[in-house]
N, C-alpha and C. Protein backbone atom coordinates (compact mmCIF):
# COMPACT_ATOMS: atom_id res chain seq x y z
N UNK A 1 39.66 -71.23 0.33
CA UNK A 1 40.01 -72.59 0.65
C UNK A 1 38.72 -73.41 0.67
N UNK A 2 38.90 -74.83 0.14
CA UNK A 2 37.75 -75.49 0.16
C UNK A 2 38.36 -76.90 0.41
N UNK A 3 36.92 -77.36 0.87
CA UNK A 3 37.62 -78.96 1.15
C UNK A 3 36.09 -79.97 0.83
N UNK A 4 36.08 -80.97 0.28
CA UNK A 4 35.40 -82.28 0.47
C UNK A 4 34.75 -83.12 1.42
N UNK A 5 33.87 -83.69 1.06
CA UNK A 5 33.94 -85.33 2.08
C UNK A 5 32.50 -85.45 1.07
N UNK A 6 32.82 -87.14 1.22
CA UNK A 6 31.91 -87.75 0.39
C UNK A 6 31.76 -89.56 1.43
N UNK A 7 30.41 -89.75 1.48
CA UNK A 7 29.86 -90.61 1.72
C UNK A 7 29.23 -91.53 0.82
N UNK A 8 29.68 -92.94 0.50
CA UNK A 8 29.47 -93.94 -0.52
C UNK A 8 28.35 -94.78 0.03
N UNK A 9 28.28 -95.42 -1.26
CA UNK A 9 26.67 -96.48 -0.35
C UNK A 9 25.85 -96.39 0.54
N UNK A 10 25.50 -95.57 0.62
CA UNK A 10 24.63 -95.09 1.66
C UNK A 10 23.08 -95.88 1.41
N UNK A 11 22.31 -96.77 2.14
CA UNK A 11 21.28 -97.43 1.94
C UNK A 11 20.19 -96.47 1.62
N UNK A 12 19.56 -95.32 0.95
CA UNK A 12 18.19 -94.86 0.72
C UNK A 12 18.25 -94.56 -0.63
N UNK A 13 17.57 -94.23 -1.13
CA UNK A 13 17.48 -93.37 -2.91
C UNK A 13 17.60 -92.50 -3.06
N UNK A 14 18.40 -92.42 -3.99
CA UNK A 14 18.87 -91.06 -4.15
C UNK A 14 17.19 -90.22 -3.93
N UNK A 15 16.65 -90.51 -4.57
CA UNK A 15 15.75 -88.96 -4.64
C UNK A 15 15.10 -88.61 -3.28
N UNK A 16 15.14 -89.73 -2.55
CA UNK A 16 14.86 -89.15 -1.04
C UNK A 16 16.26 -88.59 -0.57
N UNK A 17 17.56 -88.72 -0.72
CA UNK A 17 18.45 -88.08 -0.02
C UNK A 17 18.53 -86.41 -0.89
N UNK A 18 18.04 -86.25 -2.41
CA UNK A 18 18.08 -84.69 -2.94
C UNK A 18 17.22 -84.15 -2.39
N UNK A 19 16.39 -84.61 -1.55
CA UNK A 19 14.99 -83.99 -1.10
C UNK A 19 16.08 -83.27 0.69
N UNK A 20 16.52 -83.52 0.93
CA UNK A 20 17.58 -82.98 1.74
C UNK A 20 18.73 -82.48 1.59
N UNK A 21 19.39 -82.60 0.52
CA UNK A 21 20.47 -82.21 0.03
C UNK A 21 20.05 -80.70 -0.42
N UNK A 22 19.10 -80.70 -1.18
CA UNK A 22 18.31 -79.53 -1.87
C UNK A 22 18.09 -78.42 -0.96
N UNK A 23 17.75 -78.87 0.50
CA UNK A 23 17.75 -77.87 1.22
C UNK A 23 18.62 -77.10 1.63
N UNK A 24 20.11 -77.35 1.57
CA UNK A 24 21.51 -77.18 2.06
C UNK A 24 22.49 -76.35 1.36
N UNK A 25 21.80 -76.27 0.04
CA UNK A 25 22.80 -75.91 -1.26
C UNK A 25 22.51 -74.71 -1.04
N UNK A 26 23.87 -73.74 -0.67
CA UNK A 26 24.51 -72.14 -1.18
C UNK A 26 24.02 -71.48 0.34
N UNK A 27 23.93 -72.34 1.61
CA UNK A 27 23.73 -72.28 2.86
C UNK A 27 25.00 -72.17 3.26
N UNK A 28 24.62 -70.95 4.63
CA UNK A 28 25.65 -71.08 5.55
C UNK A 28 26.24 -72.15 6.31
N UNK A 29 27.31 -72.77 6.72
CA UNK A 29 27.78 -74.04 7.21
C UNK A 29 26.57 -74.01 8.91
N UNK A 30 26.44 -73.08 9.77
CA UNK A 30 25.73 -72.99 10.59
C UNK A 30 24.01 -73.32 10.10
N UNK A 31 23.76 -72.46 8.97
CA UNK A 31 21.98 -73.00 9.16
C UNK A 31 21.70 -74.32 8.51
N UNK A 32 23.04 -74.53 7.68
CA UNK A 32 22.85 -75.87 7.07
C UNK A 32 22.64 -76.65 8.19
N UNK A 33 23.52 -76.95 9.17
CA UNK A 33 23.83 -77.62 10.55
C UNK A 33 22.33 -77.89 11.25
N UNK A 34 21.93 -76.34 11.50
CA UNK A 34 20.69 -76.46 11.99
C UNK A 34 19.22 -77.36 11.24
N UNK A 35 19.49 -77.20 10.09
CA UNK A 35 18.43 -77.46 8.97
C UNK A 35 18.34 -79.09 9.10
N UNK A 36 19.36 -79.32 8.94
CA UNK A 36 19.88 -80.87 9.19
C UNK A 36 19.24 -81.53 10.47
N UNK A 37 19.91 -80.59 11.62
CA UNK A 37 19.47 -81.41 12.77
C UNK A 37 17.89 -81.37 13.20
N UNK A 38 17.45 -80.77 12.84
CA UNK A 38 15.65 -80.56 13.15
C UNK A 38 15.00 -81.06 12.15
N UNK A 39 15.52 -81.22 10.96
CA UNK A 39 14.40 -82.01 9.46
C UNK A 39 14.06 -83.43 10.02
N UNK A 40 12.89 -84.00 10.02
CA UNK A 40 12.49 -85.13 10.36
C UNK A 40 12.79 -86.21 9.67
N UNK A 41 13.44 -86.33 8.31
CA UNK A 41 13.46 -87.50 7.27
C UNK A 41 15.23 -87.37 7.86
N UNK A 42 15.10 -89.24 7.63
CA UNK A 42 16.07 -90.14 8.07
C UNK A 42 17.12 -89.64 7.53
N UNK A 43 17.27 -89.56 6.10
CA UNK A 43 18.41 -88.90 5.41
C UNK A 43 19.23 -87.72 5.94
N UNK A 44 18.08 -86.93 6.24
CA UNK A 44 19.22 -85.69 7.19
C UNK A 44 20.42 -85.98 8.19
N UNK A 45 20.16 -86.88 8.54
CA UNK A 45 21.17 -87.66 9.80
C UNK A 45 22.93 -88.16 8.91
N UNK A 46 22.37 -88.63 8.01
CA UNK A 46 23.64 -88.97 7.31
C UNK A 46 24.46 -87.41 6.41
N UNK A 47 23.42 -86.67 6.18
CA UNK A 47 23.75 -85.48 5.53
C UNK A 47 24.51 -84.56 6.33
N UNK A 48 24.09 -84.87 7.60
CA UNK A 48 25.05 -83.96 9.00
C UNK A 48 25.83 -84.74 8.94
N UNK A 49 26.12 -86.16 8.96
CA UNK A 49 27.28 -86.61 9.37
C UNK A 49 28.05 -86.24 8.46
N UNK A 50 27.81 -86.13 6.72
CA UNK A 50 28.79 -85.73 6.03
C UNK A 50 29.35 -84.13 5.60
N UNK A 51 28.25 -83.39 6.41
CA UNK A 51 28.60 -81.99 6.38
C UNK A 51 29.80 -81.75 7.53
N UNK A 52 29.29 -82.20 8.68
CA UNK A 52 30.39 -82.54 10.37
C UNK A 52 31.90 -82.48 9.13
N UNK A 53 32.27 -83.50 8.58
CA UNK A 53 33.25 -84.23 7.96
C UNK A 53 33.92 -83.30 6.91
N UNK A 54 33.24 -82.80 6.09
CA UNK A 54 33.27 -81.36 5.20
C UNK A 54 34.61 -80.21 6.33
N UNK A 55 33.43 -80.21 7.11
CA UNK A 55 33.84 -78.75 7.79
C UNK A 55 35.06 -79.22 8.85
N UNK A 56 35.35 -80.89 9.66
CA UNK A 56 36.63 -81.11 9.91
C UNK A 56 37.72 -81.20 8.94
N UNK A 57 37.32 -81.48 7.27
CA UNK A 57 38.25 -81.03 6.30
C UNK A 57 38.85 -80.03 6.42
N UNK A 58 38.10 -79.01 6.29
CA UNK A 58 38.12 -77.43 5.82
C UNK A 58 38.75 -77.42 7.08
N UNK A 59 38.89 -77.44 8.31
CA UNK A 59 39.27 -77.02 9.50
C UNK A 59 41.32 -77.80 9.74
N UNK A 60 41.16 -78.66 9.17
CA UNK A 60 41.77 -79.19 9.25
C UNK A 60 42.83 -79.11 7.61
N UNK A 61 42.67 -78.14 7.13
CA UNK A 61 43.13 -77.67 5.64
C UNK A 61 44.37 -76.57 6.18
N UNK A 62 43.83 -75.84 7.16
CA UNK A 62 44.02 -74.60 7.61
C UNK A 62 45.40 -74.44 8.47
N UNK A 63 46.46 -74.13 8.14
CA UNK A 63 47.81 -74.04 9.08
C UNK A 63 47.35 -72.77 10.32
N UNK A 64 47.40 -72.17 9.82
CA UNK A 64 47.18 -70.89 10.88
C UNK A 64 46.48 -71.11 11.74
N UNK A 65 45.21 -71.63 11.79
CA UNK A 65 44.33 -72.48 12.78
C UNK A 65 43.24 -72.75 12.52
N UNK A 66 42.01 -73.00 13.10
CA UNK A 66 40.74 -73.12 13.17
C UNK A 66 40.11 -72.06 12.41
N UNK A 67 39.34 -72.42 11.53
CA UNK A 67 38.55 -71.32 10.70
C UNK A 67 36.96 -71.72 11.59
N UNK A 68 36.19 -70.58 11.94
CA UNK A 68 35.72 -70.36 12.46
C UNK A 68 33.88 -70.84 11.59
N UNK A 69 33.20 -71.99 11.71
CA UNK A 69 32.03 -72.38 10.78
C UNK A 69 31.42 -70.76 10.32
N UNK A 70 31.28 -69.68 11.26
CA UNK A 70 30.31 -68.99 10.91
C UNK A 70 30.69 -68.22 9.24
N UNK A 71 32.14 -68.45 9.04
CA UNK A 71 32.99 -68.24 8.22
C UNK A 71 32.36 -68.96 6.91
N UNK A 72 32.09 -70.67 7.07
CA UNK A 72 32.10 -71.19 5.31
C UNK A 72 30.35 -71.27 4.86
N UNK A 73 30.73 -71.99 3.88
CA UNK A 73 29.05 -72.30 3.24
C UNK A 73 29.49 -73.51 2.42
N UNK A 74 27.87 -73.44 1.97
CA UNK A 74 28.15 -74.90 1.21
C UNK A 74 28.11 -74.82 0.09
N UNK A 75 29.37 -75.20 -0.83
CA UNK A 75 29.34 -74.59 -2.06
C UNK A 75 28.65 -75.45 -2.77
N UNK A 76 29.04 -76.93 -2.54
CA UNK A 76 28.44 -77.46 -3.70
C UNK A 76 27.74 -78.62 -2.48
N UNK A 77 26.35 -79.34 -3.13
CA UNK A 77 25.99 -80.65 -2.54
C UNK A 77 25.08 -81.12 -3.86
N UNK A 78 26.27 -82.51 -3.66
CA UNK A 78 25.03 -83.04 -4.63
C UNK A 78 24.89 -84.49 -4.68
N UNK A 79 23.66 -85.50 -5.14
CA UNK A 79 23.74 -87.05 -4.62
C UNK A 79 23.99 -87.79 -6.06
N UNK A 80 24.86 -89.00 -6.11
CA UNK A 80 24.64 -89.58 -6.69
C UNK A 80 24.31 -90.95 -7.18
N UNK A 81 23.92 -91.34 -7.84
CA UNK A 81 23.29 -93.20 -8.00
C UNK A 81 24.18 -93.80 -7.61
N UNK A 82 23.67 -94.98 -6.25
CA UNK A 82 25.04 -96.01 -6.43
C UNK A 82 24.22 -97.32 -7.15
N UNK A 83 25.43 -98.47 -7.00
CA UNK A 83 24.87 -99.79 -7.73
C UNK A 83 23.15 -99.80 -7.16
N UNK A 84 22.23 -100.89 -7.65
CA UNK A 84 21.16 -100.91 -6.80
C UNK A 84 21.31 -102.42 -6.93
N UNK A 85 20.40 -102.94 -6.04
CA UNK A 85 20.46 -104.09 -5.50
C UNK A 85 19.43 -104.81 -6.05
N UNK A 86 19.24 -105.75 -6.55
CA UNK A 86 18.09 -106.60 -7.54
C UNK A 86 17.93 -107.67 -6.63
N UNK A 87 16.68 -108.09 -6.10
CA UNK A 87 16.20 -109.14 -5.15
C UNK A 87 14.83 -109.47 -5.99
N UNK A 88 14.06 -110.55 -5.83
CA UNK A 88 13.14 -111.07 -6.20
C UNK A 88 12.65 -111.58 -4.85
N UNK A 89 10.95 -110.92 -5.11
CA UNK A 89 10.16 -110.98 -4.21
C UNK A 89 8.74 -112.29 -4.30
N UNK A 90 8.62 -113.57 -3.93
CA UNK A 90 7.67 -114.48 -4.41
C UNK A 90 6.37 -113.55 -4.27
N UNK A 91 5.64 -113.58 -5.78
CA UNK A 91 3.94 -112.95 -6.10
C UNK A 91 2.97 -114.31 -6.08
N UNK A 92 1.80 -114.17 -6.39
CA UNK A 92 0.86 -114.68 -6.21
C UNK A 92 0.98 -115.92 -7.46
N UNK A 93 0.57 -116.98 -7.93
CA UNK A 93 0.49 -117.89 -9.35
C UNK A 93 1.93 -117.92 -9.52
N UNK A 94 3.04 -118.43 -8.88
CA UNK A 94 4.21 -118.49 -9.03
C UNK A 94 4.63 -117.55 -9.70
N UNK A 95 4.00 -115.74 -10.10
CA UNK A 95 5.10 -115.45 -10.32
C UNK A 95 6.38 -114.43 -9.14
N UNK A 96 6.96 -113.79 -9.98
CA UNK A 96 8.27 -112.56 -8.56
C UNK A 96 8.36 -111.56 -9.13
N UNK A 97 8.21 -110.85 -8.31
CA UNK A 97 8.14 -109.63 -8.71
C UNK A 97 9.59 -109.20 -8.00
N UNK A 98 9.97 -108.04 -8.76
CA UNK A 98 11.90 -107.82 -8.79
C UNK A 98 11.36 -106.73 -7.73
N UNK A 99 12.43 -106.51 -6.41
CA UNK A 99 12.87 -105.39 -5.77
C UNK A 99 13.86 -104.65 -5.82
N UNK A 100 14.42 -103.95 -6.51
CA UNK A 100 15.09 -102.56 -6.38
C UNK A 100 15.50 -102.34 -5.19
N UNK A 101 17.02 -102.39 -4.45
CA UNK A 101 17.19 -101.89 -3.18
C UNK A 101 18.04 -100.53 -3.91
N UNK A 102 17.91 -99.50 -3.94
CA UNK A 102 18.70 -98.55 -4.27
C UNK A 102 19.69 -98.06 -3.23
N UNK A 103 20.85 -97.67 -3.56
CA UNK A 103 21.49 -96.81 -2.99
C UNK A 103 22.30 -95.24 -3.72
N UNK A 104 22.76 -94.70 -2.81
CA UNK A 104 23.39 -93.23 -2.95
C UNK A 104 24.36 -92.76 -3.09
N UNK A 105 25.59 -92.05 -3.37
CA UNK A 105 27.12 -91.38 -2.69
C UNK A 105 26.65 -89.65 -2.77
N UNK A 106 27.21 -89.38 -1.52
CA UNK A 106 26.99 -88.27 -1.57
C UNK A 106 27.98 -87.32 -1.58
N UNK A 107 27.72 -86.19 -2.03
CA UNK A 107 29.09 -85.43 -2.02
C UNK A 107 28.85 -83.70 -1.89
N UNK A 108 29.50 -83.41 -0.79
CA UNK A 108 29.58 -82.04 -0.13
C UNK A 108 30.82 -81.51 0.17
N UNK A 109 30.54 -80.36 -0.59
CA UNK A 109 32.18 -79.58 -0.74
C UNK A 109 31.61 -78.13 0.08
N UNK A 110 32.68 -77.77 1.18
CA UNK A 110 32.52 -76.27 1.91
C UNK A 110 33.70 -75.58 1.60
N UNK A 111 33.71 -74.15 1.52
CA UNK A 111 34.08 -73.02 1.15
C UNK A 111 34.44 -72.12 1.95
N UNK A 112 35.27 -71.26 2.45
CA UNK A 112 34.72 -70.17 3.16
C UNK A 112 35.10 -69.13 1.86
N UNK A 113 34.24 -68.06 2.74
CA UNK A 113 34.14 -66.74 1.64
C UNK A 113 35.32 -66.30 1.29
N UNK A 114 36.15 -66.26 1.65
CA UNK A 114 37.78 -65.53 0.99
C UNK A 114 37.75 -66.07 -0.13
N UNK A 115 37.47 -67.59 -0.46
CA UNK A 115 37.78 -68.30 -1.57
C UNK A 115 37.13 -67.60 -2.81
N UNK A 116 35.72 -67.20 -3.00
CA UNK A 116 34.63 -66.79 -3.51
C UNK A 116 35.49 -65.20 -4.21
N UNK A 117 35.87 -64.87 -3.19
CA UNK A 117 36.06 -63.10 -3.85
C UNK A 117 37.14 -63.59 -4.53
N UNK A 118 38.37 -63.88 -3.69
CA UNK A 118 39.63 -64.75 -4.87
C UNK A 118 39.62 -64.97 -6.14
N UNK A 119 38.35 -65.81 -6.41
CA UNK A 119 38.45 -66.00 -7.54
C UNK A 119 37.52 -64.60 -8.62
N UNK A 120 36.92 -63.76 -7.86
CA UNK A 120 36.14 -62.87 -8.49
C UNK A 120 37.15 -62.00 -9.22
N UNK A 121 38.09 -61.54 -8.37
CA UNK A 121 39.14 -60.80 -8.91
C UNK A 121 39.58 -59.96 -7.82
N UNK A 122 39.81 -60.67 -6.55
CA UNK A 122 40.22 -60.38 -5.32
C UNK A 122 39.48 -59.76 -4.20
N UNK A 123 38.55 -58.70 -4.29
CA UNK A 123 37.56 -58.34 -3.49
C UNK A 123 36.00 -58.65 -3.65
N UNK A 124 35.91 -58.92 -2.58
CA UNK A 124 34.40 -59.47 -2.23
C UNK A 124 33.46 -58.51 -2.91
N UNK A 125 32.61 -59.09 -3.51
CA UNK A 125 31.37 -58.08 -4.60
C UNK A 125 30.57 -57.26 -3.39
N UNK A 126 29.85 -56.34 -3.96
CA UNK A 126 29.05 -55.49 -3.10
C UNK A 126 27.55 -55.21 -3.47
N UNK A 127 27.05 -55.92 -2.93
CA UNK A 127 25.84 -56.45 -3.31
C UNK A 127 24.81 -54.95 -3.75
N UNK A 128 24.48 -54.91 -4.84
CA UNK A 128 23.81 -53.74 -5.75
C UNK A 128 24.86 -52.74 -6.35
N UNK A 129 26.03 -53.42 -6.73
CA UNK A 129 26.61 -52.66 -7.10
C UNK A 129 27.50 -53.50 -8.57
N UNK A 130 27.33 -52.69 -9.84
CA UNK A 130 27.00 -53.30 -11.07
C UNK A 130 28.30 -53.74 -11.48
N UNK A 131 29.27 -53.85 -12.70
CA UNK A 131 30.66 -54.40 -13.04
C UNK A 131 31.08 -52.27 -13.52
N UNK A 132 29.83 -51.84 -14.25
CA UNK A 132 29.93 -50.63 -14.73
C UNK A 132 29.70 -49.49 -13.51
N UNK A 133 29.21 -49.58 -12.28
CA UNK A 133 29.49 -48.88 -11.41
C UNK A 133 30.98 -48.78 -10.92
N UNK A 134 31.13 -49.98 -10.49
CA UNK A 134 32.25 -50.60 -9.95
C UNK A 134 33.66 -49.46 -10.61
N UNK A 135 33.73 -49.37 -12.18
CA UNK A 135 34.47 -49.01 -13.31
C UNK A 135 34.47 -47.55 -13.00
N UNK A 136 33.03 -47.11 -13.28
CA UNK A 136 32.99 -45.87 -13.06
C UNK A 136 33.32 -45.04 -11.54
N UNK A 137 33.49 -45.98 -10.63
CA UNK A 137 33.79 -45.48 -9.74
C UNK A 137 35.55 -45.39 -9.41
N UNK A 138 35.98 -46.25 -9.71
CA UNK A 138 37.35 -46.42 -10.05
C UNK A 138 37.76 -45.11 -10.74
N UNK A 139 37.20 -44.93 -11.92
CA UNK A 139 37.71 -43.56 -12.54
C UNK A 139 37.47 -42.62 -11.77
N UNK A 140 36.57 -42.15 -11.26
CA UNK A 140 36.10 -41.01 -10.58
C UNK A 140 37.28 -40.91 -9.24
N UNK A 141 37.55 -41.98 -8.69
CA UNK A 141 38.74 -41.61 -7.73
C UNK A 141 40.41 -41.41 -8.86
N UNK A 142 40.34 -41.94 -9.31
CA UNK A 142 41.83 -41.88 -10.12
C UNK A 142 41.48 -40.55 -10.73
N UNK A 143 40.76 -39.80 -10.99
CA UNK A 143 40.53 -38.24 -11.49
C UNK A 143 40.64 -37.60 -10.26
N UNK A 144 39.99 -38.02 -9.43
CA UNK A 144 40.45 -36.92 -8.03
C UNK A 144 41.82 -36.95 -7.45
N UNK A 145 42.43 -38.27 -7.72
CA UNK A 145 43.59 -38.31 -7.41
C UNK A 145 44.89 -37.29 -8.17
N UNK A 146 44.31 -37.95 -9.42
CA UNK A 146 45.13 -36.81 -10.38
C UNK A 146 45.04 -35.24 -9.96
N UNK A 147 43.77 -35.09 -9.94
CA UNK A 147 44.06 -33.10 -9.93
C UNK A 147 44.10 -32.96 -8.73
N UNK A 148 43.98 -33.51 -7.43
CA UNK A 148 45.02 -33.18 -6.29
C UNK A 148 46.80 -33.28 -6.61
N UNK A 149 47.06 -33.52 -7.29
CA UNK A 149 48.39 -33.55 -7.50
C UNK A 149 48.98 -32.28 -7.90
């Protein structure tokens, strides 16, 4: 199961909000949380607010009940350009020099792990263990199975 939340216009540039976003991607919903709340740049503040929002999705997706954060991650985060804002600034000999107000949308999608193996082909992978192990091990029980019979 996965769920969304996305934050529009957000006043900074994008490339200062990937400079936080970057940190978050393929993180647990907990250290993301943490990462967020202790990073000193302004952007992190809005990046929790839209992770918070993510994970009341995902929580709120769920009939059976409360899925538990230590449960998801962050599958996807990523920022993108919004309009930017064109102002003219008076320079020196009458001329202006143009200001750029940029802005952002951001967008963070969480996961929990059931979803991940689901789509693998139902069970969760096992980390050092190959597609041809996997195979060969399969046979090796379906042969033991057989000549116990």
């Amino acid at each position: 199961m996965e769920a969304r939340a996305i934050n529009r216009y957000i006043g900074s540039s994008p490339r200062k909000m990937r400079l936080v976003i970057d940190l978050i991607r393929g993180k647990s919903v907990d250290d993301a949380l943490h990462i967020l709340h202790f990073s000193p740049k302004h952007a992190s503040k809005v990046a929790e607010k839209v992770l918070r929002s993510a994970v009341s999705n995902l929580q709120g997706k769920d009939e059976a009940g409360r899925i538990d954060a230590s449960h998801m991650f962050v599958k996807e985060a990523y920022v993108n350009p919004a309009v930017t804002l064109k102002r003219i600034n008076p320079a020196p000999m009458g001329r202006a020099y143009r200001i750029r107000k940029r802005a952002n949308h951001v967008t963070i999608v969480v996961a929990t792990h059931e979803v991940v193996a689901a789509k693998r082909g139902g069970t969760p992978a096992v980390p050092g263990r190959s597609k041809e192990k996997k195979q060969a091990a399969s046979a090796a029980k379906k042969r033991t199975a057989a000549e116990t019979r």
